[in-house]
Protein backbone atom coordinates (compact mmCIF):
# COMPACT_ATOMS: atom_id res chain seq x y z
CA UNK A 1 184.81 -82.01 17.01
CA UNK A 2 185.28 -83.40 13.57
CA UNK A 3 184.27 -80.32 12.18
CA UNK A 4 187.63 -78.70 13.42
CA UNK A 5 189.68 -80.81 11.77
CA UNK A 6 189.70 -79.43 8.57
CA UNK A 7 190.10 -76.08 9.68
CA UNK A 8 193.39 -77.03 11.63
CA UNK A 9 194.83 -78.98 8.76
CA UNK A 10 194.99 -75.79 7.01
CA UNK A 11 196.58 -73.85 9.79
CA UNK A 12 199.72 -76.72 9.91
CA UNK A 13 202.73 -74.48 9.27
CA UNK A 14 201.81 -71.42 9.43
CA UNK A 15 203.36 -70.28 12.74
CA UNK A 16 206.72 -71.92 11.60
CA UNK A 17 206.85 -69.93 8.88
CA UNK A 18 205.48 -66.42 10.65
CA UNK A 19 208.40 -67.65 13.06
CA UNK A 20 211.01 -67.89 10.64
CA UNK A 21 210.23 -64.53 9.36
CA UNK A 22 210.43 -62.97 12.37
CA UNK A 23 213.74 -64.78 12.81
CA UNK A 24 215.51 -62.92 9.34
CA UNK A 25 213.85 -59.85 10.34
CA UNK A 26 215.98 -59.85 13.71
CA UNK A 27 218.36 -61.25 11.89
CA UNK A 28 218.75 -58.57 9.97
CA UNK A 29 218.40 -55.57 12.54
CA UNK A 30 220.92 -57.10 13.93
CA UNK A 31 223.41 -57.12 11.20
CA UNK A 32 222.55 -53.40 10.39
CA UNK A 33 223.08 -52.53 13.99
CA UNK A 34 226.15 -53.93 14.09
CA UNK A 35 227.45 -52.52 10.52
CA UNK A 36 226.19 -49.09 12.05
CA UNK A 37 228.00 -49.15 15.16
CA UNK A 38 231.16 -50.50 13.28
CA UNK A 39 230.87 -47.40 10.97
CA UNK A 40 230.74 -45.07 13.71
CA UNK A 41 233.28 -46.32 15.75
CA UNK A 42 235.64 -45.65 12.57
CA UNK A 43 234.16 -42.10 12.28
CA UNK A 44 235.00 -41.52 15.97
CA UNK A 45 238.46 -42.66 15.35
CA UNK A 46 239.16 -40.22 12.53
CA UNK A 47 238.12 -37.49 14.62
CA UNK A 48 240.52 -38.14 17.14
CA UNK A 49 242.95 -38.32 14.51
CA UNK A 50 241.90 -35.15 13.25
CA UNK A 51 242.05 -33.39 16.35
CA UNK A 52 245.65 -35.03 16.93
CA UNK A 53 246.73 -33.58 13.88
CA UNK A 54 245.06 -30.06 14.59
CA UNK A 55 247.01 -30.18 17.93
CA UNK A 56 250.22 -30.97 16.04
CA UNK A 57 250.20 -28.01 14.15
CA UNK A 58 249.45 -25.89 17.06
CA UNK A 59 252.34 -27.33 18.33
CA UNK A 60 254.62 -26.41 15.38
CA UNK A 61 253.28 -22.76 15.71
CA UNK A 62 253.98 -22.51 19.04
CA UNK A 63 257.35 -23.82 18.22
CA UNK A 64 257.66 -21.64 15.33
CA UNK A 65 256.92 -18.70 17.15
CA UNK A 66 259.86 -19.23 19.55
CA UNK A 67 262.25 -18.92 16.91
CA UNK A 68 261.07 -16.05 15.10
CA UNK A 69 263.99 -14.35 16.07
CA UNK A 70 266.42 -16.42 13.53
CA UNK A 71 263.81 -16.56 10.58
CA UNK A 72 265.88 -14.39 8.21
CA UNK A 73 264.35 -11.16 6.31
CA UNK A 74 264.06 -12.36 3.31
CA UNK A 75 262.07 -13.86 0.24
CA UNK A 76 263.31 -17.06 1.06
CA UNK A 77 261.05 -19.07 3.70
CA UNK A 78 262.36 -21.29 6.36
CA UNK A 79 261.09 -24.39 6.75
CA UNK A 80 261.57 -26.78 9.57
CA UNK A 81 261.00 -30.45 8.57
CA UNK A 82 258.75 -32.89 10.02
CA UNK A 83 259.45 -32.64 13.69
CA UNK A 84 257.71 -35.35 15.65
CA UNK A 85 255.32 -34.25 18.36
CA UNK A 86 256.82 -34.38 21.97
CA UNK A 87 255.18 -37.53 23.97
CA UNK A 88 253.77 -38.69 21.02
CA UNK A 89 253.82 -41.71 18.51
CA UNK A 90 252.23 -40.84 15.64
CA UNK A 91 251.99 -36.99 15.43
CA UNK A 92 254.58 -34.83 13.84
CA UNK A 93 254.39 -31.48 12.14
CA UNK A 94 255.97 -29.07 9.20
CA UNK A 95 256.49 -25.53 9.93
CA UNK A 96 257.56 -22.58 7.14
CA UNK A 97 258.30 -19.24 8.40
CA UNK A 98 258.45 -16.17 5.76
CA UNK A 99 259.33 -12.80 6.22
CA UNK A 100 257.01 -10.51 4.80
CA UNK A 101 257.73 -6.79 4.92
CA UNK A 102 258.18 -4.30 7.91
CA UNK A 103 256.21 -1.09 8.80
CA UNK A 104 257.81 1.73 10.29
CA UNK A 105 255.11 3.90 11.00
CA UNK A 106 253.98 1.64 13.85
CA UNK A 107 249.98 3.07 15.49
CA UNK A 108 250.63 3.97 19.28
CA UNK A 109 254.26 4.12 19.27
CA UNK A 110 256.53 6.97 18.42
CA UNK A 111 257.21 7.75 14.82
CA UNK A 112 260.74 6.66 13.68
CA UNK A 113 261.36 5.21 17.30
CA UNK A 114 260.18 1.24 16.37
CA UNK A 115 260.09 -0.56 13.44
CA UNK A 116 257.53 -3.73 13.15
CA UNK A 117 258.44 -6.98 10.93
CA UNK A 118 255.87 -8.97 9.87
CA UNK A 119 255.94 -12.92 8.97
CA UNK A 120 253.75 -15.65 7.81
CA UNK A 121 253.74 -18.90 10.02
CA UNK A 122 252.38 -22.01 8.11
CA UNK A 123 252.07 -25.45 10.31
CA UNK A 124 250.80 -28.52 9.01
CA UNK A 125 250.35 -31.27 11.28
CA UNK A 126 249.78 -34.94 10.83
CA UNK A 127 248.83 -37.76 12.72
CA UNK A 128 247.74 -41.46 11.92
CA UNK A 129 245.73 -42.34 8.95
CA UNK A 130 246.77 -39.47 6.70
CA UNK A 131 245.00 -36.85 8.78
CA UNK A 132 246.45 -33.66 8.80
CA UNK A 133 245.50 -29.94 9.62
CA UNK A 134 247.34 -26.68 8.11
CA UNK A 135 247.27 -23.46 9.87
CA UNK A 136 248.31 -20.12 9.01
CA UNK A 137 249.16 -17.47 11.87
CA UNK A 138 250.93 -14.46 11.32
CA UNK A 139 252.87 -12.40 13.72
CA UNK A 140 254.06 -9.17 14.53
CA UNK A 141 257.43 -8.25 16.08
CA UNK A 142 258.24 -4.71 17.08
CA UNK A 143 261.87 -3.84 17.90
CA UNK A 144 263.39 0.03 18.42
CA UNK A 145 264.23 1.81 14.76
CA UNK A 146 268.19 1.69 15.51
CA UNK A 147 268.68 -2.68 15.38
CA UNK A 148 269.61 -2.33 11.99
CA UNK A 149 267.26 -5.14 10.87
CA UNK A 150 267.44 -7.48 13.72
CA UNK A 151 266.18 -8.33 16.69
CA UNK A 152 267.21 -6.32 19.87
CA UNK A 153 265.75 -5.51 23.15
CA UNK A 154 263.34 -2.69 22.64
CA UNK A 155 265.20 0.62 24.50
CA UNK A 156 264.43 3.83 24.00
């Protein structure tokens, strides 16, 4: 049994420190884990606010679009100021409507008979943490020949 001895006395310490090692290895996977799920939960965030902001400027072309009919026809754009986002806190969006020409030789209509105006419809929504999303839609109104540049029902 004496023999023994010696070998344990050289063993003394060595799971302590094995231990230990294992502890700041945990230690740290558990920090990083935590850092990583922190990060992501801030990434998911910013997508919501992104997609809050994408739906805000849907909004404001939707809006837009219901009052074509008193965008003027001319160079001069109209612009609707920030307009806050029904049943919403944070979301609001910017809307400029522009006029930009009419065709009167309309495909699939009679010649002469309708005239089509065309605009430009550009949204910009926000939400919180500076997101924002601009969209650009264009649109098409047709209206008979004889409204003398504005908007009528369409009669023969």
């Amino acid at each position: 049994m004496q023999r023994h001895l010696p070998n344990m006395s050289r063993q003394r310490g060595a799971a302590l420190v094995v231990g230990l090692l294992m502890l700041v290895v945990l230690t740290l996977l558990a920090i990083s884990g935590m850092n990583t799920a922190s990060t992501e939960l801030v990434m998911a965030s910013n997508e919501q606010y992104r997609q809050k902001a994408f739906q805000a400027a849907s909004t404001g072309l939707e809006q837009a679009i219901t009052v074509l009919a008193n965008v003027p026809q001319s160079a001069a754009a109209t612009v609707v100021a920030a307009t806050d986002v029904p049943d919403t806190v944070t979301d609001e969006y910017t809307t400029s409507s522009l006029y930009m020409g009419d065709d009167l030789n309309l495909p699939g209509f009679s010649s002469g008979k309708f005239v089509g105006f065309h605009y430009q419809i550009v949204s910009t929504g926000t939400s919180a943490r500076n997101s924002n999303s601009q969209q650009i839609q264009g649109a098409y109104v047709i209206q008979n020949a004889g409204g003398a540049g504005s908007f009528g029902s369409i009669a023969p």
